[in-house]
PDB file of N, CA and C in Angstrom:
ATOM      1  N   UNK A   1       3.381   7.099 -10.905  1.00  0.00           N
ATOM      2  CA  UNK A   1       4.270   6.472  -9.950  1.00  0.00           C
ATOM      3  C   UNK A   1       4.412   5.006 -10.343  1.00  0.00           C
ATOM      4  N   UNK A   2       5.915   4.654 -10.849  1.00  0.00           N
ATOM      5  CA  UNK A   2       6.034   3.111 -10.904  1.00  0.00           C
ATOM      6  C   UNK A   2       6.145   2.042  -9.600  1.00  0.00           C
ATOM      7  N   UNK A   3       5.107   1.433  -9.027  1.00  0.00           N
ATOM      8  CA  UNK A   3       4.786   0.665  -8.257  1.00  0.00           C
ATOM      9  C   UNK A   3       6.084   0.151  -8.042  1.00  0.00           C
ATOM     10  N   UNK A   4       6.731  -0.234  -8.895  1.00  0.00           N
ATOM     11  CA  UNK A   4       7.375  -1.582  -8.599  1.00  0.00           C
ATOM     12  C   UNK A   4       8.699  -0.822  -8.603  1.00  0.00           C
ATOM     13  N   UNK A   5       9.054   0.282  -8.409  1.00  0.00           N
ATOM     14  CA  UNK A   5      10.795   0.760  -8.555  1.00  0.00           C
ATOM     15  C   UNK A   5      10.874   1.356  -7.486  1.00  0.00           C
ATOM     16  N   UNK A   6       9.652   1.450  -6.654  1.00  0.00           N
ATOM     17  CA  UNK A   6       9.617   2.200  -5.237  1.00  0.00           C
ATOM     18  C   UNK A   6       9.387   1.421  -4.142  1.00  0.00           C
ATOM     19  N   UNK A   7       9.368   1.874  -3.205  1.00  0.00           N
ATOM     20  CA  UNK A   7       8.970   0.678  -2.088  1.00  0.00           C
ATOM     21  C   UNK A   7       7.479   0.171  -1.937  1.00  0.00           C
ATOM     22  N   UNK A   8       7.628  -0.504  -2.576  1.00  0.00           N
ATOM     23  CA  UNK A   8       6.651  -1.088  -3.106  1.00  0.00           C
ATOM     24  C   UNK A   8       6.300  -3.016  -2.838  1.00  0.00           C
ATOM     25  N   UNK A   9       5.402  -3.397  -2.299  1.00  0.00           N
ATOM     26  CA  UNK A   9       5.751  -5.041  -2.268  1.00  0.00           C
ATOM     27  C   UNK A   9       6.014  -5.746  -4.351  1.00  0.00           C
ATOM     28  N   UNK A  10       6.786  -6.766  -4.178  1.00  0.00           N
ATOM     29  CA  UNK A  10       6.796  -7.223  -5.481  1.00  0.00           C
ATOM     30  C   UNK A  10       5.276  -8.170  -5.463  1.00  0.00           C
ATOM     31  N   UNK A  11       5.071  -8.801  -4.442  1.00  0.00           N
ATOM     32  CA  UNK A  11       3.543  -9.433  -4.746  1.00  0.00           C
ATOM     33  C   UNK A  11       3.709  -9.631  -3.500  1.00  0.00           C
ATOM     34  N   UNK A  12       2.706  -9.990  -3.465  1.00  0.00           N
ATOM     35  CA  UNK A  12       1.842 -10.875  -1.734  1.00  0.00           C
ATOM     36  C   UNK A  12       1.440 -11.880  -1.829  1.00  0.00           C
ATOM     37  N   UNK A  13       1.669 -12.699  -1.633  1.00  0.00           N
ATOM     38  CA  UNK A  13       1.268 -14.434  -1.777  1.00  0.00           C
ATOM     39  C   UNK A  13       0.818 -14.771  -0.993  1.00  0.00           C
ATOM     40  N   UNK A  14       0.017 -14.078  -0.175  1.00  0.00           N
ATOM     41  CA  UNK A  14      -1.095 -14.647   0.593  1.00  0.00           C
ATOM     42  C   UNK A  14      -0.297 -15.144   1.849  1.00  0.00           C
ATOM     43  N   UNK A  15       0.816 -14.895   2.082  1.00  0.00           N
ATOM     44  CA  UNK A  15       1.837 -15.237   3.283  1.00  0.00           C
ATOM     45  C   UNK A  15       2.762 -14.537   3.618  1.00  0.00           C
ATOM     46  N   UNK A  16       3.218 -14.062   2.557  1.00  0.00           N
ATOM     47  CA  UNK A  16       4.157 -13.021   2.927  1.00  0.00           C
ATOM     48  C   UNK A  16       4.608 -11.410   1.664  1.00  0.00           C
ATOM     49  N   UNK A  17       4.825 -10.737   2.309  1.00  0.00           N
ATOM     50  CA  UNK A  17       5.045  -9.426   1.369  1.00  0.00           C
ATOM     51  C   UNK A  17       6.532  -9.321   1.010  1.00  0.00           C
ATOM     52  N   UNK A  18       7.319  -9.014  -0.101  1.00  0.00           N
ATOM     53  CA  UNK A  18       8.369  -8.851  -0.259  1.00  0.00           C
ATOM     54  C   UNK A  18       8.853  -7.056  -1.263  1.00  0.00           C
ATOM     55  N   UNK A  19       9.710  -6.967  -1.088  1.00  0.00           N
ATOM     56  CA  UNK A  19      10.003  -5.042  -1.113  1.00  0.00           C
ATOM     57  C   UNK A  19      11.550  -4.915  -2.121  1.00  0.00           C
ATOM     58  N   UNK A  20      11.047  -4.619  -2.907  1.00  0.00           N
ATOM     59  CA  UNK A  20      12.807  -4.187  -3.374  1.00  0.00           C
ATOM     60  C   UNK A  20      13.059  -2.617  -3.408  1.00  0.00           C
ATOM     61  N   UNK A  21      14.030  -1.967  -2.176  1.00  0.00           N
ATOM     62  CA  UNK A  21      13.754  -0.585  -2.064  1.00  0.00           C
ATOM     63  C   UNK A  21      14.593   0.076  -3.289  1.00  0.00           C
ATOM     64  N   UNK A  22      13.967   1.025  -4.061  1.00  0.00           N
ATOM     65  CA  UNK A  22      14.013   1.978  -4.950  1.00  0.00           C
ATOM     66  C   UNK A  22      14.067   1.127  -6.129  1.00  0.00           C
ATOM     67  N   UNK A  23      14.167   0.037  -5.695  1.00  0.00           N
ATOM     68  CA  UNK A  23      13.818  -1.074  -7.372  1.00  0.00           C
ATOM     69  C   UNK A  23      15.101  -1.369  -7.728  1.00  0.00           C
ATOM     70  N   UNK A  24      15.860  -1.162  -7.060  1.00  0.00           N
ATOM     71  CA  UNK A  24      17.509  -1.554  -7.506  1.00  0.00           C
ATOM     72  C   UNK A  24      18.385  -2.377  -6.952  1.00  0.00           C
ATOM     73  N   UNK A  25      17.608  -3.310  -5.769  1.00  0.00           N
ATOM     74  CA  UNK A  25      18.387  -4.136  -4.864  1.00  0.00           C
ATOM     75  C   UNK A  25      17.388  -5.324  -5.338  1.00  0.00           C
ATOM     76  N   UNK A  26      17.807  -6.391  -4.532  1.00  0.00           N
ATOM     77  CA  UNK A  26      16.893  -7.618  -4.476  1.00  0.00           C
ATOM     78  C   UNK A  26      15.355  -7.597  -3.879  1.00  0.00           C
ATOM     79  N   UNK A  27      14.635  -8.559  -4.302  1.00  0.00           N
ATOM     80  CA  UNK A  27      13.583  -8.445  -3.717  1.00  0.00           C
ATOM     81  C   UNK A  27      14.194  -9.194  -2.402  1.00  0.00           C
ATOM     82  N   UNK A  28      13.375  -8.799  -1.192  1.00  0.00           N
ATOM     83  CA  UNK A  28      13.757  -9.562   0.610  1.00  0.00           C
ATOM     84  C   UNK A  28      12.500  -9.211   0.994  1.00  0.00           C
ATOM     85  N   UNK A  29      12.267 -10.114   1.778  1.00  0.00           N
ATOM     86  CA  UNK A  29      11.049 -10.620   3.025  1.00  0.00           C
ATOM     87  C   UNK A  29      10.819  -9.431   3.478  1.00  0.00           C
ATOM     88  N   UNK A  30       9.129  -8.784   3.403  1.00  0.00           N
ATOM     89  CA  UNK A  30       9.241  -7.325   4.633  1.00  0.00           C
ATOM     90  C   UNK A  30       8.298  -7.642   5.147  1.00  0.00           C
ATOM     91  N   UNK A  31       7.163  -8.553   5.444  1.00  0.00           N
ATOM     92  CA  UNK A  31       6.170  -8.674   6.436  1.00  0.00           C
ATOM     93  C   UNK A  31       5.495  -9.931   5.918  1.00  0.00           C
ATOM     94  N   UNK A  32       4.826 -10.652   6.916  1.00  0.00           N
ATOM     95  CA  UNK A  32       4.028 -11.855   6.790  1.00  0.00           C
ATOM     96  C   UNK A  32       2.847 -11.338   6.910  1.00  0.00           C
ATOM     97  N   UNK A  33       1.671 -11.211   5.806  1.00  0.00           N
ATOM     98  CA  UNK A  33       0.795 -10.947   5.532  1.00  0.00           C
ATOM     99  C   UNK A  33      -0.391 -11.785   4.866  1.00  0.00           C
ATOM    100  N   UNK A  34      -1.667 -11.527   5.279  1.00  0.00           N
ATOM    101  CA  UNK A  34      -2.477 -12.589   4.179  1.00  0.00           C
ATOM    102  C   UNK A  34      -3.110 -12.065   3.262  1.00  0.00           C
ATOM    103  N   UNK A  35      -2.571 -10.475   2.913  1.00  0.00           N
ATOM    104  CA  UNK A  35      -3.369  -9.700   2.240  1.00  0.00           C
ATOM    105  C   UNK A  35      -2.563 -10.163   0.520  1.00  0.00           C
ATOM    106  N   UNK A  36      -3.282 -10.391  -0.432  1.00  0.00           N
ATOM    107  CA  UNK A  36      -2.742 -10.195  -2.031  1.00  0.00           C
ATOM    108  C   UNK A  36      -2.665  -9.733  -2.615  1.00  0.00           C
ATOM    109  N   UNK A  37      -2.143  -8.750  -3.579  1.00  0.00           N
ATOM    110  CA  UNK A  37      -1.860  -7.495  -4.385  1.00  0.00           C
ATOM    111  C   UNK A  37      -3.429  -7.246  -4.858  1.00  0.00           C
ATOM    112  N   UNK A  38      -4.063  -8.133  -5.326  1.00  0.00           N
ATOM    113  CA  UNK A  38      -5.444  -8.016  -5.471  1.00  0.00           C
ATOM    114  C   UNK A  38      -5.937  -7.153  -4.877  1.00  0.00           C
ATOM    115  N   UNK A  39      -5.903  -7.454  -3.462  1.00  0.00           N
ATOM    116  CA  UNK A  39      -6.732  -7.001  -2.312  1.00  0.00           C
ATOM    117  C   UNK A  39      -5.994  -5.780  -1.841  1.00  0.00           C
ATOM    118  N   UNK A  40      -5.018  -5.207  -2.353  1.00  0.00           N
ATOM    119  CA  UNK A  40      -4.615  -3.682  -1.669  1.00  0.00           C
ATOM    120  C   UNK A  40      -4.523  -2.591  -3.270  1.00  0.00           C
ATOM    121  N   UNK A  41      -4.364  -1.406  -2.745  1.00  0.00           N
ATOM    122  CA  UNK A  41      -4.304  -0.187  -3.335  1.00  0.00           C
ATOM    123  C   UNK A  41      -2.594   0.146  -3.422  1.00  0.00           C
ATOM    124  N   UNK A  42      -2.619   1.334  -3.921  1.00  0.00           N
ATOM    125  CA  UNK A  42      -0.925   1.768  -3.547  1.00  0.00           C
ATOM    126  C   UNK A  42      -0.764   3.037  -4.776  1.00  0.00           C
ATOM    127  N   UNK A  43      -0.321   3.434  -3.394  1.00  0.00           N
ATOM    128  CA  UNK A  43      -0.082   5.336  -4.030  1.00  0.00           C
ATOM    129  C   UNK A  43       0.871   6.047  -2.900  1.00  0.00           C
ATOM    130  N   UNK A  44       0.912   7.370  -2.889  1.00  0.00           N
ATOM    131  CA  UNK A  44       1.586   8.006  -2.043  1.00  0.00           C
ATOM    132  C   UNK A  44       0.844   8.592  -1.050  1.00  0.00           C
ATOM    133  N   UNK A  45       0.472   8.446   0.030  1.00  0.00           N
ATOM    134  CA  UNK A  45      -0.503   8.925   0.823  1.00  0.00           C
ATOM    135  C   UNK A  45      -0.311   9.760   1.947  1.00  0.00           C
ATOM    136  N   UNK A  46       0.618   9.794   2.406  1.00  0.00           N
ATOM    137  CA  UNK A  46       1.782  11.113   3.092  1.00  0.00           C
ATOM    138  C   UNK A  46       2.356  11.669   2.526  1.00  0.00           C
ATOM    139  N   UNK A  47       3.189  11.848   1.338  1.00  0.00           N
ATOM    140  CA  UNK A  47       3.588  12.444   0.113  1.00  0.00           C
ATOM    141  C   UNK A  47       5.208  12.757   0.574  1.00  0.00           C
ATOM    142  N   UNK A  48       5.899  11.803   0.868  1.00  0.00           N
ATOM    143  CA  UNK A  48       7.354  11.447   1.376  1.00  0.00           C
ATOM    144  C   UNK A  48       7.820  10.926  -0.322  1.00  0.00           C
ATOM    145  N   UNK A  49       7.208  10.914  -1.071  1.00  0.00           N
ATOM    146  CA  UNK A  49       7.679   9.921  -2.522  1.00  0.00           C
ATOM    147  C   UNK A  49       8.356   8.815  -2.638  1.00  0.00           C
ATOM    148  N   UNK A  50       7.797   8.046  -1.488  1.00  0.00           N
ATOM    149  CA  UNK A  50       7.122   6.670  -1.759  1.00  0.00           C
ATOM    150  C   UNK A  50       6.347   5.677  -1.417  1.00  0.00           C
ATOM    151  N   UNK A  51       5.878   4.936  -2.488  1.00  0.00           N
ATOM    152  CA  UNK A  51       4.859   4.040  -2.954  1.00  0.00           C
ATOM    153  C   UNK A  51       4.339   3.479  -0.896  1.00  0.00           C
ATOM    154  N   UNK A  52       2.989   3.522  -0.992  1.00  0.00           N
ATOM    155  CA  UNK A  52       2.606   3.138   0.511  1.00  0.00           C
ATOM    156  C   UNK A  52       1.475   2.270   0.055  1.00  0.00           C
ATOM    157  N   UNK A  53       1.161   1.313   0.554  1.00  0.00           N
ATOM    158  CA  UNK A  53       0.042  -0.048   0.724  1.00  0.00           C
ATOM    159  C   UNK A  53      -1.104   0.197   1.282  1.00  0.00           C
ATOM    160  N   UNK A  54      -2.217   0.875   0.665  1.00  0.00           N
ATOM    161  CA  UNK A  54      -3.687   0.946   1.341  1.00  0.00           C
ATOM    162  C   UNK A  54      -4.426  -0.871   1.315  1.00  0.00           C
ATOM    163  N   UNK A  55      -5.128  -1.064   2.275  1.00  0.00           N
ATOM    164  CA  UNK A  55      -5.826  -2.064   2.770  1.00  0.00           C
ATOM    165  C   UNK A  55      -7.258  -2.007   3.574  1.00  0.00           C
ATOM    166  N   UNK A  56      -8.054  -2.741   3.201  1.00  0.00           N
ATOM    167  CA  UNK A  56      -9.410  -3.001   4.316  1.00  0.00           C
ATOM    168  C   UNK A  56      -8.460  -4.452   5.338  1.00  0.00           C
ATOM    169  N   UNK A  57      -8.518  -3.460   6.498  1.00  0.00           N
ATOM    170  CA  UNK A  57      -7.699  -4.741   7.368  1.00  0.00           C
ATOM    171  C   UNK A  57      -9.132  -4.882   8.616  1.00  0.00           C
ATOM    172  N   UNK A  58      -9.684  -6.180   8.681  1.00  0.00           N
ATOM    173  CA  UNK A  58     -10.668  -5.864   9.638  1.00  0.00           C
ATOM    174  C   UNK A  58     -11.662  -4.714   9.597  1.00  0.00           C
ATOM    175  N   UNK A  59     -11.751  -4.398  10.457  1.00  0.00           N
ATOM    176  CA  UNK A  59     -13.279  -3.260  10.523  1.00  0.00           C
ATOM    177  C   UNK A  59     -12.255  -1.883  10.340  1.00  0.00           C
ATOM    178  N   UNK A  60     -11.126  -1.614   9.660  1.00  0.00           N
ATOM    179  CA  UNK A  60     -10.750  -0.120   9.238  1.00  0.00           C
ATOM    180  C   UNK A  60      -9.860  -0.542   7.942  1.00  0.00           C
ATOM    181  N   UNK A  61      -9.817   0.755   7.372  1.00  0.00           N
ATOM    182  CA  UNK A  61      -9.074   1.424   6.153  1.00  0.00           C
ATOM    183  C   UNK A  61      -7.721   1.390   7.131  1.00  0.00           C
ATOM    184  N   UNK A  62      -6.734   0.415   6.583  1.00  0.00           N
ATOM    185  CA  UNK A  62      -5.118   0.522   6.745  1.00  0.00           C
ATOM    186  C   UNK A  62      -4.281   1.315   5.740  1.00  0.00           C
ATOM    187  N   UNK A  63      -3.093   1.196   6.314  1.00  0.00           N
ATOM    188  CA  UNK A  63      -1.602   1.742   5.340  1.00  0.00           C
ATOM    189  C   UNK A  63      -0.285   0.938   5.571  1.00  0.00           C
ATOM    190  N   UNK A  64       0.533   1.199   4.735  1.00  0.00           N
ATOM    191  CA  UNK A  64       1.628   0.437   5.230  1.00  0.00           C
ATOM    192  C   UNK A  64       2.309   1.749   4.444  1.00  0.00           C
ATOM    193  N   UNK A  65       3.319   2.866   5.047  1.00  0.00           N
ATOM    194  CA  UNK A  65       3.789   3.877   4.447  1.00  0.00           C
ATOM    195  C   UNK A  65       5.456   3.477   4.372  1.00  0.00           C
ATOM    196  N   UNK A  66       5.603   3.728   3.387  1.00  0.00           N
ATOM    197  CA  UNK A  66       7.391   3.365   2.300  1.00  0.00           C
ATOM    198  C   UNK A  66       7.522   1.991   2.724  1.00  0.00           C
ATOM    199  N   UNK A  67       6.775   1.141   3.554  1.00  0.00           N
ATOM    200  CA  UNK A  67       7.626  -0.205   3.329  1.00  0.00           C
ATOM    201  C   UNK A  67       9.105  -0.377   4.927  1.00  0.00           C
ATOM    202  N   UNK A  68       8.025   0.801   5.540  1.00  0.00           N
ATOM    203  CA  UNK A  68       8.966   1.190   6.536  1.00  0.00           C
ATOM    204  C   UNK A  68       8.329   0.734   7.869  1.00  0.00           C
ATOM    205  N   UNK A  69       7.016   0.226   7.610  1.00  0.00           N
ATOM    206  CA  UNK A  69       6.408   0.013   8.874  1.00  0.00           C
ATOM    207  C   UNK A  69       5.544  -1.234   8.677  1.00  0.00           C
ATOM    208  N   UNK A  70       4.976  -1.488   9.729  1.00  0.00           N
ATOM    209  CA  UNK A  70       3.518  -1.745   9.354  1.00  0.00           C
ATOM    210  C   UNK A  70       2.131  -1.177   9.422  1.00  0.00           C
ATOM    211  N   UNK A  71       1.260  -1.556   9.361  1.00  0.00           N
ATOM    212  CA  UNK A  71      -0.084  -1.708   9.232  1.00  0.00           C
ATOM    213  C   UNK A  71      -0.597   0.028  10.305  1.00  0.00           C
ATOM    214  N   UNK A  72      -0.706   1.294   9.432  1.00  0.00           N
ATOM    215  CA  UNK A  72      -1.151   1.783  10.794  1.00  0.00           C
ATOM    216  C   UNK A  72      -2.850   2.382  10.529  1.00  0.00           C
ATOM    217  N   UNK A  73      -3.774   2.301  11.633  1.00  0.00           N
ATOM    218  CA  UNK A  73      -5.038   2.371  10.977  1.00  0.00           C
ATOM    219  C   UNK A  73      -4.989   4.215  10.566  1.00  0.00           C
ATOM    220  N   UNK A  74      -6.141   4.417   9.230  1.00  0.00           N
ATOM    221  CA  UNK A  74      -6.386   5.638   8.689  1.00  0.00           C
ATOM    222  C   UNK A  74      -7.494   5.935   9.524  1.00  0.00           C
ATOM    223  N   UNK A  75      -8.760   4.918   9.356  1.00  0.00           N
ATOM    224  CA  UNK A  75     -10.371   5.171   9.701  1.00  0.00           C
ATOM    225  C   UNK A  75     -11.245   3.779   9.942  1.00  0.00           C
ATOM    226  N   UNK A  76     -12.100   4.010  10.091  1.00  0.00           N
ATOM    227  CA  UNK A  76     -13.051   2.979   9.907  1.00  0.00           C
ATOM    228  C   UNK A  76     -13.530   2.311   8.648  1.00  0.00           C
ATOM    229  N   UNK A  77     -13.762   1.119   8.131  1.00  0.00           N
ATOM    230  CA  UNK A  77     -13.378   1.071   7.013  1.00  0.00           C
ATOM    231  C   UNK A  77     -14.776   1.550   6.361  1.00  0.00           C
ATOM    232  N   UNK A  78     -14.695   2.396   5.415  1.00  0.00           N
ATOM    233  CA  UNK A  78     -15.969   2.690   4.277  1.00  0.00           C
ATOM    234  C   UNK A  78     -16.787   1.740   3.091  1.00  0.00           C
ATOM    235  N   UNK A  79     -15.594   0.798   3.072  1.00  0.00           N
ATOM    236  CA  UNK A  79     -15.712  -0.779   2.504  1.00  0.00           C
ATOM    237  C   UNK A  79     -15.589  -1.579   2.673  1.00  0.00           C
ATOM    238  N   UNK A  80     -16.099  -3.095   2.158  1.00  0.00           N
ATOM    239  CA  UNK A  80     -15.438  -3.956   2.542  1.00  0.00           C
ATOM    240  C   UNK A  80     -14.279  -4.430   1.956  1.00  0.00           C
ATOM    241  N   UNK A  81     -14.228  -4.081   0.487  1.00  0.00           N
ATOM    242  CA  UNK A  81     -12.742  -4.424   0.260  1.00  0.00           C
ATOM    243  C   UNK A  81     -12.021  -3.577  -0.962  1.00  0.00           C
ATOM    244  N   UNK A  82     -10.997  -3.374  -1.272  1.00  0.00           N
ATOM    245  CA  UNK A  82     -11.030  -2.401  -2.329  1.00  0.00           C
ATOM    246  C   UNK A  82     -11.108  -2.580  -3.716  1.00  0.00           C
ATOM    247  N   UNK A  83     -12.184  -3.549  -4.128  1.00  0.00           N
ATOM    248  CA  UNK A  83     -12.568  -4.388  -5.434  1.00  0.00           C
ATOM    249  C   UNK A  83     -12.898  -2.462  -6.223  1.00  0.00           C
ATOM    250  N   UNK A  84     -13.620  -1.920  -5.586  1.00  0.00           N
ATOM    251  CA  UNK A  84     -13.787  -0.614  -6.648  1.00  0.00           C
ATOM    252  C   UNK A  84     -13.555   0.498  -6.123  1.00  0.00           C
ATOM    253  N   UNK A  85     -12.501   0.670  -5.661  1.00  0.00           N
ATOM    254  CA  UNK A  85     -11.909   1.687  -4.701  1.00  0.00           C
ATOM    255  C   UNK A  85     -10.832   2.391  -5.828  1.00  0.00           C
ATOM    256  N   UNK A  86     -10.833   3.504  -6.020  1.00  0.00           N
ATOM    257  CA  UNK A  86      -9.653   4.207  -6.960  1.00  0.00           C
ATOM    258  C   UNK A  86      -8.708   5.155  -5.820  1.00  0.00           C
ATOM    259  N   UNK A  87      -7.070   5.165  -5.993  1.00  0.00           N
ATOM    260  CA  UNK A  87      -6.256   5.891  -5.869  1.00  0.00           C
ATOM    261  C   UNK A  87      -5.920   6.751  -6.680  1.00  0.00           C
ATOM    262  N   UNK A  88      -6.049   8.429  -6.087  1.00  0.00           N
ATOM    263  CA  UNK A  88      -5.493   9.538  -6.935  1.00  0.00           C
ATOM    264  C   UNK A  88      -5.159  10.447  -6.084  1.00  0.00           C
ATOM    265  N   UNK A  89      -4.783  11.651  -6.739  1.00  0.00           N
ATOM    266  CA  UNK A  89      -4.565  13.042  -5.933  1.00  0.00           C
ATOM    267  C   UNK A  89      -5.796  13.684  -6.232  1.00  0.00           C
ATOM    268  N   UNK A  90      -6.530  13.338  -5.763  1.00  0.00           N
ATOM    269  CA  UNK A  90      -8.007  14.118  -5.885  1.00  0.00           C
ATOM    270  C   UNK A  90      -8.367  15.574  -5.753  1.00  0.00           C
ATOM    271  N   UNK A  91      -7.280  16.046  -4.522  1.00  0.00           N
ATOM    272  CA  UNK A  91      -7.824  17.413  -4.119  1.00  0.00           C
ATOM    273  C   UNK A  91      -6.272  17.895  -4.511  1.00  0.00           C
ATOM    274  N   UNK A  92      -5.159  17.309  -5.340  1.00  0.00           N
ATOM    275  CA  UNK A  92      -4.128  18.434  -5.976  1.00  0.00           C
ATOM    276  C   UNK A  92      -3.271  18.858  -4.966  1.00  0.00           C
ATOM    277  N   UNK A  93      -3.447  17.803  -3.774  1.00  0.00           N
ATOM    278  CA  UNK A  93      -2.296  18.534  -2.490  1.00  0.00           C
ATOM    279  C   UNK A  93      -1.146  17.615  -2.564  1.00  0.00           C
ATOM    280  N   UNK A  94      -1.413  16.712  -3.783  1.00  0.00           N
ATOM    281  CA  UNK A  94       0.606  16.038  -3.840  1.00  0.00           C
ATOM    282  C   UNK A  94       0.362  14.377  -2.673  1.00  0.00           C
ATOM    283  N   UNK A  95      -1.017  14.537  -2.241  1.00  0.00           N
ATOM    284  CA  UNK A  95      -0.718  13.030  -1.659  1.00  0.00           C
ATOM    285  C   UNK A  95      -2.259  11.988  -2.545  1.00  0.00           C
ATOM    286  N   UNK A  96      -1.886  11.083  -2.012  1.00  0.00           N
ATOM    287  CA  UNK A  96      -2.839  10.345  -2.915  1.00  0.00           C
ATOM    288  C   UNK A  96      -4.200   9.824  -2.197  1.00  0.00           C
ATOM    289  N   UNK A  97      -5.248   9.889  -2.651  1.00  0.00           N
ATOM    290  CA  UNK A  97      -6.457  10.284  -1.831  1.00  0.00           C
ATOM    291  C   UNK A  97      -7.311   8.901  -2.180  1.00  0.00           C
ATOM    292  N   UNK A  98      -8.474   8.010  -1.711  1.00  0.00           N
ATOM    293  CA  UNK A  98      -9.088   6.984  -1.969  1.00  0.00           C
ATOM    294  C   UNK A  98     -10.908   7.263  -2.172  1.00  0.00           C
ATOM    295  N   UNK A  99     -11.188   7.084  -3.292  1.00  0.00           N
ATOM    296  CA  UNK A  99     -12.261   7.230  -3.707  1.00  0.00           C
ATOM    297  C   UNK A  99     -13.325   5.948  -4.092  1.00  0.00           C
TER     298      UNK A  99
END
């Protein structure tokens, strides 16, 4: 999955998130955030085919799904941040799973 041709943020600057949908329009403003590409994941995690924003937001595991919403919680978080956290399809069901 190319990150960046899907809805996808182009970076996070520590202030704000910006989105160019399907990678063929401009990048534009989609949320004021303090999170940095650093600090998030990104895969398909509902399996709609496209790119969604995993996060340690506070005391849970977040999402941000297609770039269509914000922030909705998954769980409690299992980490504190996702420095060694991997995205895949782990169990082969087409969505993308966090390990």
């Amino acid at each position: 999955m190319n990150v960046l041709t899907t809805y996808s943020p182009k970076y996070a600057n520590g202030h704000e998130w910006f989105i160019s949908y399907s990678g063929v329009g401009m990048f534009t403003h989609f949320a004021f955030a303090t999170h940095r590409v650093s600090d998030l994941r990104f895969g398909d995690f509902n399996g709609d085919g496209k790119t969604d924003v995993f996060g340690v937001v506070g005391n849970d595991w977040m999402v941000v799904y297609g770039g269509s919403q914000y922030w909705t919680r998954l769980r409690s978080r299992q980490t504190d941040s996702v420095a060694n956290l991997t995205v895949a399809d782990f169990d082969g069901d087409g969505h993308a799973d966090v390990a």
